[in-house]
PDB file of N, CA and C in Angstrom:
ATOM      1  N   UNK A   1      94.386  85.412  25.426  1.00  0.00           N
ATOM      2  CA  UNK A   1      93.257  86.198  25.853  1.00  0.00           C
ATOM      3  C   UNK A   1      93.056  86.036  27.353  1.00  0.00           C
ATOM      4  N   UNK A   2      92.963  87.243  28.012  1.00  0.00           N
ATOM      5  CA  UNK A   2      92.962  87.215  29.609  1.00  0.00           C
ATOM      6  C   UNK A   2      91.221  87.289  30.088  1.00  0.00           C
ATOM      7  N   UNK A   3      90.632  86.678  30.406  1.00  0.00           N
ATOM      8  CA  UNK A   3      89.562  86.649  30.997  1.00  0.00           C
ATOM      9  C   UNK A   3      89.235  87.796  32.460  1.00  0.00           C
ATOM     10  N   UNK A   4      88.545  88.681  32.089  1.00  0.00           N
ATOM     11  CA  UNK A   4      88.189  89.444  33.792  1.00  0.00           C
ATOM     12  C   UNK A   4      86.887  88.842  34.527  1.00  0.00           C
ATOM     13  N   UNK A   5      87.024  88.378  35.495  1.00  0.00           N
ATOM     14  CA  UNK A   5      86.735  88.191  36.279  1.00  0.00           C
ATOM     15  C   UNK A   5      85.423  89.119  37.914  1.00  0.00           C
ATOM     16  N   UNK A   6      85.611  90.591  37.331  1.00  0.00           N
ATOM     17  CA  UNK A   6      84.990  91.749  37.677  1.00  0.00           C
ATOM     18  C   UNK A   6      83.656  91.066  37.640  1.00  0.00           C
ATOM     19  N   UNK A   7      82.710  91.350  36.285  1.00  0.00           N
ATOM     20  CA  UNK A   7      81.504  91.396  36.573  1.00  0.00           C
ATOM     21  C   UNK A   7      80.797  89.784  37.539  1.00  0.00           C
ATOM     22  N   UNK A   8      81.569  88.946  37.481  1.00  0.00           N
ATOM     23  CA  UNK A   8      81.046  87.683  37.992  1.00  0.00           C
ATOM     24  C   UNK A   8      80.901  88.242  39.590  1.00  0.00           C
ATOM     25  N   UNK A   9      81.804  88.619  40.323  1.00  0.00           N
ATOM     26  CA  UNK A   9      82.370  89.152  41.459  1.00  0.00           C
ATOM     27  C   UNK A   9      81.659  90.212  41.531  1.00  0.00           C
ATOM     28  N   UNK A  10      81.361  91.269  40.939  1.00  0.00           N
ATOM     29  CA  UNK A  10      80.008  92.313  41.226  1.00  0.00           C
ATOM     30  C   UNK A  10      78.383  91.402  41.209  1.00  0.00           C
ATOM     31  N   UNK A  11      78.411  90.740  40.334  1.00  0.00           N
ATOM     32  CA  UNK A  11      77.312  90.067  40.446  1.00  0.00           C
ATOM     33  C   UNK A  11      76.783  88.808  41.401  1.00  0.00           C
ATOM     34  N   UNK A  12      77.838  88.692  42.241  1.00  0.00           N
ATOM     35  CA  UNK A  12      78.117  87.812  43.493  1.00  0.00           C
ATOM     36  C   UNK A  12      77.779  88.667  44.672  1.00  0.00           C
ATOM     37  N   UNK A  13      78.025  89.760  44.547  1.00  0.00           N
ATOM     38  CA  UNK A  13      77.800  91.270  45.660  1.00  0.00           C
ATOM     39  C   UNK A  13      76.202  91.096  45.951  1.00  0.00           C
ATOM     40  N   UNK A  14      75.595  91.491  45.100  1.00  0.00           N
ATOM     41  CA  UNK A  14      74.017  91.780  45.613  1.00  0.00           C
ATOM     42  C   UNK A  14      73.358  89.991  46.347  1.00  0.00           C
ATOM     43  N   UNK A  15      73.923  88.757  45.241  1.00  0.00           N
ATOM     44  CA  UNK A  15      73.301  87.868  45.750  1.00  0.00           C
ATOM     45  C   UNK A  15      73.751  87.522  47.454  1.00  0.00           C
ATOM     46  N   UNK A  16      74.994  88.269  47.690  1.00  0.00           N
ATOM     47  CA  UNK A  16      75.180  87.474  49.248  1.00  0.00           C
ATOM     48  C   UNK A  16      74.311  88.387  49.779  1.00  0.00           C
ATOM     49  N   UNK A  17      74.458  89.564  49.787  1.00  0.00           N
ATOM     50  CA  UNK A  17      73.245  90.922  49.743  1.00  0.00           C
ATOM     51  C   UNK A  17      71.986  90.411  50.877  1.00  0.00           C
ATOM     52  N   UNK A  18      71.543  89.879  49.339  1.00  0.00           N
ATOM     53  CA  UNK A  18      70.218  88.794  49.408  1.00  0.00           C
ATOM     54  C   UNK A  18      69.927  87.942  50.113  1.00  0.00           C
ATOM     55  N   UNK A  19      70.878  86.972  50.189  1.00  0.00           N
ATOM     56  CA  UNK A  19      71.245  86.315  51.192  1.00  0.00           C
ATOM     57  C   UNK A  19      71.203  86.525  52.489  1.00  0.00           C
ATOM     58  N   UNK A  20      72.218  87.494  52.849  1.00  0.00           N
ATOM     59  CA  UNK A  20      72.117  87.712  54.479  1.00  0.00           C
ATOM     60  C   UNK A  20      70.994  88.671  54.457  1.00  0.00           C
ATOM     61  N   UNK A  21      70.053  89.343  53.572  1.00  0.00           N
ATOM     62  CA  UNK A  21      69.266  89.610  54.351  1.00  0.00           C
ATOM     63  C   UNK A  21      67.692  88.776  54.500  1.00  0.00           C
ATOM     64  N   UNK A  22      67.583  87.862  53.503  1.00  0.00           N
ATOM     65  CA  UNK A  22      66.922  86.584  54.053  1.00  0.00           C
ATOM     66  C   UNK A  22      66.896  86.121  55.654  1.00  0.00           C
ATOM     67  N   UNK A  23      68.340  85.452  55.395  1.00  0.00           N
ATOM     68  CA  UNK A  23      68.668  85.011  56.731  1.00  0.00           C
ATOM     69  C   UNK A  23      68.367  85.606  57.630  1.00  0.00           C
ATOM     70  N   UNK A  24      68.115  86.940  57.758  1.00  0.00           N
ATOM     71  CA  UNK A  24      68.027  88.071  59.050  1.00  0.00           C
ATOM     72  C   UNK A  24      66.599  88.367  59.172  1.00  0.00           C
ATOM     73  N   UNK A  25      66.072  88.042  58.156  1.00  0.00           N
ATOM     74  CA  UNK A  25      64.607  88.197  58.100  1.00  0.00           C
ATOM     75  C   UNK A  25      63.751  86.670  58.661  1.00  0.00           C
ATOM     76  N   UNK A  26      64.511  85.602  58.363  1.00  0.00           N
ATOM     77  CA  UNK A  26      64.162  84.569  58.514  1.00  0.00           C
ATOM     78  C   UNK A  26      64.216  84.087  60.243  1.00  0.00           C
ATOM     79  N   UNK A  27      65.404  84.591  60.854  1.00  0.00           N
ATOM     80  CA  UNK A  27      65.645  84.775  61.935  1.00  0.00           C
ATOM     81  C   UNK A  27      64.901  85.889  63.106  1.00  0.00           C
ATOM     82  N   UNK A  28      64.490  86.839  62.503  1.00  0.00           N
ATOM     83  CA  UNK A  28      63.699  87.776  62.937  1.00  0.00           C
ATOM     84  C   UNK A  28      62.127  87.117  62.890  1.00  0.00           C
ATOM     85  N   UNK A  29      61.681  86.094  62.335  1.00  0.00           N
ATOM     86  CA  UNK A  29      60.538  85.611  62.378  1.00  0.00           C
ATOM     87  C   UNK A  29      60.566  84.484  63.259  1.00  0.00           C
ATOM     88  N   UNK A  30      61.403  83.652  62.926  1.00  0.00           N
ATOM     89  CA  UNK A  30      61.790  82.979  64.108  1.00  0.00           C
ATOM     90  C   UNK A  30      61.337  83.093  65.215  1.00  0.00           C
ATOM     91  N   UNK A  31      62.234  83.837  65.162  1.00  0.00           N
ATOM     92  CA  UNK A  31      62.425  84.573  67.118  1.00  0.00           C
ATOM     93  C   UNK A  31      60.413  84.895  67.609  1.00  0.00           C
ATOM     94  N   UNK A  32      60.210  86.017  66.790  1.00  0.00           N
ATOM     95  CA  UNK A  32      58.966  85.948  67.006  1.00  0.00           C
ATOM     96  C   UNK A  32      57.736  84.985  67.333  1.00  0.00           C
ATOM     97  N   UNK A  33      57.938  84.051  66.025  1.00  0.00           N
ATOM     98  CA  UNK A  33      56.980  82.331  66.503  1.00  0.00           C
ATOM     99  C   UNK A  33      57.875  81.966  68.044  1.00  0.00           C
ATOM    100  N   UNK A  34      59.226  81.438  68.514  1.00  0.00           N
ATOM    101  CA  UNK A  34      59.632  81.122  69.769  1.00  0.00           C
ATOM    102  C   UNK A  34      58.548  82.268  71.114  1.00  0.00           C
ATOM    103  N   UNK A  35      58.497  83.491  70.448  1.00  0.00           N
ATOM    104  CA  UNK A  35      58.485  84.508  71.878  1.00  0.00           C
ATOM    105  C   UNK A  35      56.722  84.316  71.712  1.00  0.00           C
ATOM    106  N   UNK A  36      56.112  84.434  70.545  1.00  0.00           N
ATOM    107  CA  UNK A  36      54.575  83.657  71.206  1.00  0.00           C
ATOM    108  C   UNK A  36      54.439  82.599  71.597  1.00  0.00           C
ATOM    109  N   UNK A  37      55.334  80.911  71.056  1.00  0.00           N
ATOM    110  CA  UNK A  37      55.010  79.895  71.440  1.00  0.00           C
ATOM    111  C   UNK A  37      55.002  79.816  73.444  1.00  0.00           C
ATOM    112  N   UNK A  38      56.334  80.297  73.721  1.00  0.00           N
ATOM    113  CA  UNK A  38      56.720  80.854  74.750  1.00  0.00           C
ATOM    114  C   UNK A  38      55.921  81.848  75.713  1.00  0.00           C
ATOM    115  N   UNK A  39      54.838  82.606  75.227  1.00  0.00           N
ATOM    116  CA  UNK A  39      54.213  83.374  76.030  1.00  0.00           C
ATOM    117  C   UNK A  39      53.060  82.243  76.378  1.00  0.00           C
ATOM    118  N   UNK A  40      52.205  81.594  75.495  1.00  0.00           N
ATOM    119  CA  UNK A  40      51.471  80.506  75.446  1.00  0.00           C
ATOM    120  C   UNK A  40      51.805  79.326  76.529  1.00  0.00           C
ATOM    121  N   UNK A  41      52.723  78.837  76.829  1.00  0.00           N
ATOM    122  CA  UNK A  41      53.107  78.143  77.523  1.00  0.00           C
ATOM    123  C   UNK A  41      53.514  78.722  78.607  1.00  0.00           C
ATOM    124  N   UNK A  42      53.766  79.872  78.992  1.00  0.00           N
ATOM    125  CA  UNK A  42      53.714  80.676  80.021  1.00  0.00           C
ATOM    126  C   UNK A  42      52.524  80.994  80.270  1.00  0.00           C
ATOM    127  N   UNK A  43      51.266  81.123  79.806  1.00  0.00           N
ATOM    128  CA  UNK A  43      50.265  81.660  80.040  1.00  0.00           C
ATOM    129  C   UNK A  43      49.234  80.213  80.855  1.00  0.00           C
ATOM    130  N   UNK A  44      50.107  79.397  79.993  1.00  0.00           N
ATOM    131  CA  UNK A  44      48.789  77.948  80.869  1.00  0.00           C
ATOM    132  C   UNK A  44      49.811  77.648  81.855  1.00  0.00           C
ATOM    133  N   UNK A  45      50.609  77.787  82.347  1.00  0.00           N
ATOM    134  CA  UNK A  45      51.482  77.474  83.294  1.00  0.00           C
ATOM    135  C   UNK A  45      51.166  78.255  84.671  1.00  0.00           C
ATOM    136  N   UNK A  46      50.932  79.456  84.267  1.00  0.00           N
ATOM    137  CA  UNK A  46      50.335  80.605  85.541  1.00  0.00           C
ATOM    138  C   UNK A  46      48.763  80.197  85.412  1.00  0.00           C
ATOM    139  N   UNK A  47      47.972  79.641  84.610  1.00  0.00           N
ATOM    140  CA  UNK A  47      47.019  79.448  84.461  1.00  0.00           C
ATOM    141  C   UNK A  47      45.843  80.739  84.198  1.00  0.00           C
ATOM    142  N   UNK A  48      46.314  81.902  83.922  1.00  0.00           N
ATOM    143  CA  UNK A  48      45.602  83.142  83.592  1.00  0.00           C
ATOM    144  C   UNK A  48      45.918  83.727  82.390  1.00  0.00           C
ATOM    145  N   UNK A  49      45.261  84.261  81.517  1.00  0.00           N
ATOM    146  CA  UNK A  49      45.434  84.625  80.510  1.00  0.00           C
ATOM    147  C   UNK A  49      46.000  86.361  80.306  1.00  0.00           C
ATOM    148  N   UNK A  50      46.265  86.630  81.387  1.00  0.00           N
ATOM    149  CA  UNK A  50      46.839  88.185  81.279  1.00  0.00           C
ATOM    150  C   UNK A  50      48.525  88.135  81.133  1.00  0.00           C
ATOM    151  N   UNK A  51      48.942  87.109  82.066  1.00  0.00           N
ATOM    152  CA  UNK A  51      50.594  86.958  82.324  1.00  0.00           C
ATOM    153  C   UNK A  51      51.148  86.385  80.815  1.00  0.00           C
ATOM    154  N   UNK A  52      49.797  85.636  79.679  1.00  0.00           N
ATOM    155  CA  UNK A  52      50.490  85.533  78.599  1.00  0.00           C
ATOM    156  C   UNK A  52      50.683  85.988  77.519  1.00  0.00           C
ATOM    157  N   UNK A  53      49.486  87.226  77.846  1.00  0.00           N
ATOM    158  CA  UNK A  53      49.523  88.353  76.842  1.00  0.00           C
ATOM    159  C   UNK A  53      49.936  89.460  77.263  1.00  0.00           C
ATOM    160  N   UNK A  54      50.935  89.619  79.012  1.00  0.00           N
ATOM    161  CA  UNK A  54      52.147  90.313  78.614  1.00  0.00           C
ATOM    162  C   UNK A  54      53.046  90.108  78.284  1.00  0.00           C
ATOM    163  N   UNK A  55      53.416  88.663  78.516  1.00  0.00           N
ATOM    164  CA  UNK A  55      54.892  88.514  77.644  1.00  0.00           C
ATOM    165  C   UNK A  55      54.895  88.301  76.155  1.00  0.00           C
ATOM    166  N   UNK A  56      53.356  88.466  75.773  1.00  0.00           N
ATOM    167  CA  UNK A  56      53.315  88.326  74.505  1.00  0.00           C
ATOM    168  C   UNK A  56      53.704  89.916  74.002  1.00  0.00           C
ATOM    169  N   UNK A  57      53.024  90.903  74.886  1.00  0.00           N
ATOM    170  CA  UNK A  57      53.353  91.944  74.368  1.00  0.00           C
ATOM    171  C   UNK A  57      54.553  93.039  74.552  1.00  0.00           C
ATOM    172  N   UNK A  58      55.330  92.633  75.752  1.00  0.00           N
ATOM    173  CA  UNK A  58      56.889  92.923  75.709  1.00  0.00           C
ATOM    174  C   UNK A  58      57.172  91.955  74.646  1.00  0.00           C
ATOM    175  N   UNK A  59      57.344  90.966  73.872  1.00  0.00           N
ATOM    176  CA  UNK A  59      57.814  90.322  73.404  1.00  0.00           C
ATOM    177  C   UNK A  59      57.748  91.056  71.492  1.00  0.00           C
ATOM    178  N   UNK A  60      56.543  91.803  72.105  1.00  0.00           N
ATOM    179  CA  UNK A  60      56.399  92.647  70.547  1.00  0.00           C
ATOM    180  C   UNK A  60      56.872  93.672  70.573  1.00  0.00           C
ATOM    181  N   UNK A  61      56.914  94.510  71.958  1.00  0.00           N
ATOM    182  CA  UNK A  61      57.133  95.769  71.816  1.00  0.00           C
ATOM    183  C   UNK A  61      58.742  96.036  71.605  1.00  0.00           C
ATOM    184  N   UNK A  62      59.097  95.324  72.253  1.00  0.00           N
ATOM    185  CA  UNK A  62      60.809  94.602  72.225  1.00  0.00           C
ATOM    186  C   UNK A  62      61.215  94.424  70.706  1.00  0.00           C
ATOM    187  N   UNK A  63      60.489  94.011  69.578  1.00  0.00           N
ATOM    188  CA  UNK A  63      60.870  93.383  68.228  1.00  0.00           C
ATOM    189  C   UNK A  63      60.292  94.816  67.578  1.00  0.00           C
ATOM    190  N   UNK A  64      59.270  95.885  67.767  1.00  0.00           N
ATOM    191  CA  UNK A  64      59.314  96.878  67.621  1.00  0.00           C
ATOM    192  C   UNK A  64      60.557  97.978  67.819  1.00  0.00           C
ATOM    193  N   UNK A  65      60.820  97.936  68.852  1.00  0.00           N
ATOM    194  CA  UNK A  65      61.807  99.052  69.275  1.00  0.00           C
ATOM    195  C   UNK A  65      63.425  98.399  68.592  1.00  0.00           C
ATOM    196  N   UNK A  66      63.346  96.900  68.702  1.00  0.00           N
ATOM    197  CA  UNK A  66      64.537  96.675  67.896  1.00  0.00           C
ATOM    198  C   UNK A  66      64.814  96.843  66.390  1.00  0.00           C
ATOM    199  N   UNK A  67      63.388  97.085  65.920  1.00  0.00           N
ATOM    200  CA  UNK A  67      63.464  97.122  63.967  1.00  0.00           C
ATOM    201  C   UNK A  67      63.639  99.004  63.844  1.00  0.00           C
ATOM    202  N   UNK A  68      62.973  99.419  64.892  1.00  0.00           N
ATOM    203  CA  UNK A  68      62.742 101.208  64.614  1.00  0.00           C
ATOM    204  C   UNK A  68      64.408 101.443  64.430  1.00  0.00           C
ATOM    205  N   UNK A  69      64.352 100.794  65.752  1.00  0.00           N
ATOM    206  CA  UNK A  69      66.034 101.797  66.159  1.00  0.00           C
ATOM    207  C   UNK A  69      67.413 101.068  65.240  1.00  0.00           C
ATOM    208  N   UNK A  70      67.186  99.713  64.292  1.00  0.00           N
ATOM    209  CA  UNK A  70      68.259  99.312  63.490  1.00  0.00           C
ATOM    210  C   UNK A  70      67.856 100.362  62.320  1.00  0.00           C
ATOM    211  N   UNK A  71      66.507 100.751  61.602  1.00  0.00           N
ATOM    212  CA  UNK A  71      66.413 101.640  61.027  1.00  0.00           C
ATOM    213  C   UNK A  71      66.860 103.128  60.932  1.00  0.00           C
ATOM    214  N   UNK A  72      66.728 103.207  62.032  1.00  0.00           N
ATOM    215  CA  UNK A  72      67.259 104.589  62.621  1.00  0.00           C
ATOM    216  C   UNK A  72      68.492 104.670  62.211  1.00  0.00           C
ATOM    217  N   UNK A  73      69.202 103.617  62.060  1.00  0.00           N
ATOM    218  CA  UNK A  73      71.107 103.869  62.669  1.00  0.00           C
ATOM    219  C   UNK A  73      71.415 103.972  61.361  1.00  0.00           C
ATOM    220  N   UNK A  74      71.201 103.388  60.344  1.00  0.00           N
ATOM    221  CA  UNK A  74      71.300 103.638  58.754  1.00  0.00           C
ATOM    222  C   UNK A  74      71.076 104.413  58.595  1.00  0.00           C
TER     223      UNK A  74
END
């Protein structure tokens, strides 16, 4: 009796799936906590609170335009 091997291997498909898109999601949040911790510490460093809520907000508008336009391309 020959054993197939198919459905294990289809059913391995969606979990890496899953997987990398965890990871990409997990990384995409990431980044985000770094680019506020980072504006914050830029902001007491200049000592004004405007210089850290623009790099807070290039820092969003930037993670905006990068999720629209990976959407887009699909």
């Amino acid at each position: 009796m020959a054993t197939d091997m198919t459905p294990a291997r289809d059913a391995a498909a969606p979990a890496a799936r899953v997987r990398r898109t965890n990871v990409r999601t997990a990384l995409v949040l990431a980044s985000i906590a770094v680019v506020f911790f980072l504006g914050i510490v830029f902001a007491k460093f200049m000592g004004d609170g405007s210089s850290g809520m623009t790099v807070l907000g290039a820092g969003v508008l930037l993670f905006l335009v990068l999720a629209i336009g990976r959407n887009l391309r699909k």
